[in-house]
C-alpha atoms as a PDB file:
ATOM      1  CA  UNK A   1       0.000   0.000   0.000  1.00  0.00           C
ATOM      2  CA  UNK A   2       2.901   2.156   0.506  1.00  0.00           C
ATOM      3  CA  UNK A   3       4.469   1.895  -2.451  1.00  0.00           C
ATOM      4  CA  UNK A   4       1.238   2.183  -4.459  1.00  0.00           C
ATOM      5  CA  UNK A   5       0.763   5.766  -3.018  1.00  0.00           C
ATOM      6  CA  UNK A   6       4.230   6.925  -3.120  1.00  0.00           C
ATOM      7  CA  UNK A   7       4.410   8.464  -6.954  1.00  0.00           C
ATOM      8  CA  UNK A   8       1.116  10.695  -5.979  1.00  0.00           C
ATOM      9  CA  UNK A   9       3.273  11.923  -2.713  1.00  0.00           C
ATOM     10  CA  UNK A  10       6.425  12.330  -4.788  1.00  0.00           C
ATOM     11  CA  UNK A  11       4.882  14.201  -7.395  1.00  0.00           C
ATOM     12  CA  UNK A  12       3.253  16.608  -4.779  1.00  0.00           C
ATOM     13  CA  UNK A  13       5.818  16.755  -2.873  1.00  0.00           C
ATOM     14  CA  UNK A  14       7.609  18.082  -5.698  1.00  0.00           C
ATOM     15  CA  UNK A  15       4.818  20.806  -6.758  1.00  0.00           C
ATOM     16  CA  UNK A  16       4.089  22.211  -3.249  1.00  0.00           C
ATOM     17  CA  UNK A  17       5.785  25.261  -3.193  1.00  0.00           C
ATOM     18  CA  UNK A  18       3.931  26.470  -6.605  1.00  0.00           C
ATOM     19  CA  UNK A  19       0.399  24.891  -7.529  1.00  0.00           C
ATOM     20  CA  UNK A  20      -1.900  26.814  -9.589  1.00  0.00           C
ATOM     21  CA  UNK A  21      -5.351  25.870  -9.743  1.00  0.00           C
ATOM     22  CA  UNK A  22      -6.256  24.544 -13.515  1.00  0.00           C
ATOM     23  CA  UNK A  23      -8.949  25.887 -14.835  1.00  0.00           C
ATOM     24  CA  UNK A  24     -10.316  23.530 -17.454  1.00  0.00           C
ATOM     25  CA  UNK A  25     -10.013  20.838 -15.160  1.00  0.00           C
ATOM     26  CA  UNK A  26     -12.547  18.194 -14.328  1.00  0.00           C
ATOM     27  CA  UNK A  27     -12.872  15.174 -11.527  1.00  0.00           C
ATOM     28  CA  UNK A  28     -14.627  12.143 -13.351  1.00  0.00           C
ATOM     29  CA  UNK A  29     -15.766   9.846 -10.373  1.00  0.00           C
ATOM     30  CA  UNK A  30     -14.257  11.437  -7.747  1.00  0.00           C
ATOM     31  CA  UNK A  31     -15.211   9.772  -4.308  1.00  0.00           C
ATOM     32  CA  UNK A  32     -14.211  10.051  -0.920  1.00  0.00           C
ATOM     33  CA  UNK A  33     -14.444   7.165   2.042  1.00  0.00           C
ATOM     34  CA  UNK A  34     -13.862   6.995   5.597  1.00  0.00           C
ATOM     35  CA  UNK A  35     -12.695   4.411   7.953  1.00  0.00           C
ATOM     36  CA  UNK A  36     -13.891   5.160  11.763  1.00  0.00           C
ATOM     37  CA  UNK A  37     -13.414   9.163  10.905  1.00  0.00           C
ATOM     38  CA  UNK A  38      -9.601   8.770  10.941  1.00  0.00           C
ATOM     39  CA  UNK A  39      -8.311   6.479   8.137  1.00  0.00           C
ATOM     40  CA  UNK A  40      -9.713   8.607   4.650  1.00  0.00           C
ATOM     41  CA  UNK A  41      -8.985   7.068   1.587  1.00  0.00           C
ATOM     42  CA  UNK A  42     -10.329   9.897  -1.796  1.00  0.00           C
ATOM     43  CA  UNK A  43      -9.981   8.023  -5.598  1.00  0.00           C
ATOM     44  CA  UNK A  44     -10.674  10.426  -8.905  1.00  0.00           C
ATOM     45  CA  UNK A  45      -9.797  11.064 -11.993  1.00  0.00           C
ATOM     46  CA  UNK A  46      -8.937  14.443 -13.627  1.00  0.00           C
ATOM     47  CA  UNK A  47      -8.915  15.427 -17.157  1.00  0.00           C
ATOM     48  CA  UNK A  48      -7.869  18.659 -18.170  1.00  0.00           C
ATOM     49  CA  UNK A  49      -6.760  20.061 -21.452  1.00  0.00           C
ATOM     50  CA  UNK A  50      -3.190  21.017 -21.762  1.00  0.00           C
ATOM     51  CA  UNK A  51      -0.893  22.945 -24.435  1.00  0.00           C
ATOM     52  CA  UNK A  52      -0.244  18.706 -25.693  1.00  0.00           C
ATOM     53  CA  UNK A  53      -3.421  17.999 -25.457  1.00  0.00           C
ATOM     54  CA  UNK A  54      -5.965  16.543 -23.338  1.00  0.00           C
ATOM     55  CA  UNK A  55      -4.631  14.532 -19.885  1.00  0.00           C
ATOM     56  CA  UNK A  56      -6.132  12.210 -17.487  1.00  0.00           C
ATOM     57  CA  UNK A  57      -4.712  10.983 -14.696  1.00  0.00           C
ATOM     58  CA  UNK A  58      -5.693   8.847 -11.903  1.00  0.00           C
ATOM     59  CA  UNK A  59      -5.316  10.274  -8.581  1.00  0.00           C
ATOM     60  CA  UNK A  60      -5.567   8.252  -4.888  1.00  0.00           C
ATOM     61  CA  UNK A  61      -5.051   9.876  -1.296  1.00  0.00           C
ATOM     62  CA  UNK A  62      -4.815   7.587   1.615  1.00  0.00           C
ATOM     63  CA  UNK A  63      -4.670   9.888   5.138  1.00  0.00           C
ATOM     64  CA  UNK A  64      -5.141   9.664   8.646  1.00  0.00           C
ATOM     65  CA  UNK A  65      -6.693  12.948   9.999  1.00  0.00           C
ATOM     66  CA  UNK A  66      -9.925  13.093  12.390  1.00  0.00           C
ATOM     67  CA  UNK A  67     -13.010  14.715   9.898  1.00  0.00           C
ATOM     68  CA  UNK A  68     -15.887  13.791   9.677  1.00  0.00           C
ATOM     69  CA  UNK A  69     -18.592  15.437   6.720  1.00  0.00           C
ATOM     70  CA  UNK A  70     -17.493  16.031   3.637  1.00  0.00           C
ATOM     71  CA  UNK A  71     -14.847  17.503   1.096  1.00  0.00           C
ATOM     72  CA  UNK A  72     -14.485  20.170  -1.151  1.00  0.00           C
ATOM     73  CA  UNK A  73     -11.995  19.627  -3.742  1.00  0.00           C
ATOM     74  CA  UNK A  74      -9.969  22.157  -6.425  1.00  0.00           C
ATOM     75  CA  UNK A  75      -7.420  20.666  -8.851  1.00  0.00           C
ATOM     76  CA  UNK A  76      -4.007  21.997  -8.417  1.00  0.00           C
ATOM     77  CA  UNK A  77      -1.450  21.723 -11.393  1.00  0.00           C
ATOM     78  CA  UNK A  78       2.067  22.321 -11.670  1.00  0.00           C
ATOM     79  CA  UNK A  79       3.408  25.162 -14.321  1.00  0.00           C
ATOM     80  CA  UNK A  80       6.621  23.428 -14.087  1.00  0.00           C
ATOM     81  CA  UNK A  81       5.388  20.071 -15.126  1.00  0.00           C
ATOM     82  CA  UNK A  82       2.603  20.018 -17.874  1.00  0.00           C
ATOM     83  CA  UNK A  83       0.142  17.231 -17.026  1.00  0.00           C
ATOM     84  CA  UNK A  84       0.827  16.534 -13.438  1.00  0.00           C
ATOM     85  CA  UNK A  85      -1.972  17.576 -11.514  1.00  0.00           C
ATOM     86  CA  UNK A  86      -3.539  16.630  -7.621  1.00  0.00           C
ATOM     87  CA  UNK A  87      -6.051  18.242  -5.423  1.00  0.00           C
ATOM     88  CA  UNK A  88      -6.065  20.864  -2.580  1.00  0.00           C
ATOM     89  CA  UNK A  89      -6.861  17.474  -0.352  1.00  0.00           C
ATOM     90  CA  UNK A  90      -3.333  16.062  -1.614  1.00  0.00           C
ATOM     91  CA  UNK A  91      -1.333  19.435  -0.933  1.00  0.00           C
ATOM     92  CA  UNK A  92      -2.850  20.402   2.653  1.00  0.00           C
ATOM     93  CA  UNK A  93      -2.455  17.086   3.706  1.00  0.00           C
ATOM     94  CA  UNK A  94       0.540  16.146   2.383  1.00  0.00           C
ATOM     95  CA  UNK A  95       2.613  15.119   6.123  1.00  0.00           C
ATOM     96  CA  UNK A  96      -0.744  13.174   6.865  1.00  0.00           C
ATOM     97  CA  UNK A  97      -0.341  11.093   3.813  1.00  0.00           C
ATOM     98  CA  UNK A  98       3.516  10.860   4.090  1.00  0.00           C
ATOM     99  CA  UNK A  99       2.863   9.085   7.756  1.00  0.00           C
ATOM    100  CA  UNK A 100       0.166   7.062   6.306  1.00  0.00           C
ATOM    101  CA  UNK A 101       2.563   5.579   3.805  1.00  0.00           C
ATOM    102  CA  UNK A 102       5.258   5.335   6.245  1.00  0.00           C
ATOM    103  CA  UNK A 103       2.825   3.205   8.451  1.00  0.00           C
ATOM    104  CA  UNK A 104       1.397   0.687   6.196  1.00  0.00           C
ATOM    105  CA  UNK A 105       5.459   0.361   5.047  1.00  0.00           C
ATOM    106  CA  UNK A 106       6.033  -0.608   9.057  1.00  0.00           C
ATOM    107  CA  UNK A 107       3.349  -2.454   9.284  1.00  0.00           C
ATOM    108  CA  UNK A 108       4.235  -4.589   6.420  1.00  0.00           C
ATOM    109  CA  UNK A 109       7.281  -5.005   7.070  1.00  0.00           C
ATOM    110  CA  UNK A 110       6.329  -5.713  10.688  1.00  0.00           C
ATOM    111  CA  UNK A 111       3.881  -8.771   8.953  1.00  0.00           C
ATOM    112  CA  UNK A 112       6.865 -10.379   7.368  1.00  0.00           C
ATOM    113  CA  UNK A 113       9.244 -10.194   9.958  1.00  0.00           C
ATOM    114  CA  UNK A 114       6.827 -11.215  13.117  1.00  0.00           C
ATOM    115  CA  UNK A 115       6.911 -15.197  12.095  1.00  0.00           C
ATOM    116  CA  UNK A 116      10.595 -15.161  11.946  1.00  0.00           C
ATOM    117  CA  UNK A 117      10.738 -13.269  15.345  1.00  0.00           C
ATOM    118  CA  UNK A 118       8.636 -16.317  17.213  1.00  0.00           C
ATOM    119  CA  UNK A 119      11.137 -18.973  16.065  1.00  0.00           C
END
């Protein structure tokens, strides 16, 4: 699970400092589902239209954060990077989905290494 969401945190990592909100941009079944009101995992796709031509990419956040109701969303692109896009979600919660990563990493790693621990 980690390593599936760690391109979408490099990518906005990269772009924090100077996202622009895209103005032909739309979110094609964009959904949002929580877990006890702390583990939030939000799945959509954005097209927009760029000088290239028209871009869709699939975008997944995985967080832990305490909210509960629901989200407003505003794709963010990068001016450096043509075609790379993510949400306001992505960017203000950005350390929330780093740690999320990071714990599903432990926690698989913490799977494989508990049976050798108990011999």
């Amino acid at each position: 699970m980690g390593y599936a969401l760690a391109p979408g945190i490099i990518d906005d990592v990269q772009m924090r400092s100077r996202p622009q909100p895209v103005q032909m941009a739309r979110i094609e079944g964009g959904r949002c589902s929580s877990r006890l009101a702390i583990l939030h995992s939000c799945e959509a796709t954005v097209t927009a239209a760029t000088k290239e031509g028209p871009v869709r990419r699939s975008l997944t956040h995985v967080f832990f954060d305490l909210h509960v109701g629901g989200w407003t969303v505003r794709v963010l692109g990068d001016p450096l990077r043509p075609g790379v896009f993510t949400t306001d979600i992505g960017l203000t919660r950005i350390w929330h989905r780093i740690g999320t990563a990071l714990f599903f990493v432990a926690f698989g790693v913490g799977m494989l290494v508990a049976p050798w621990a108990n011999l």
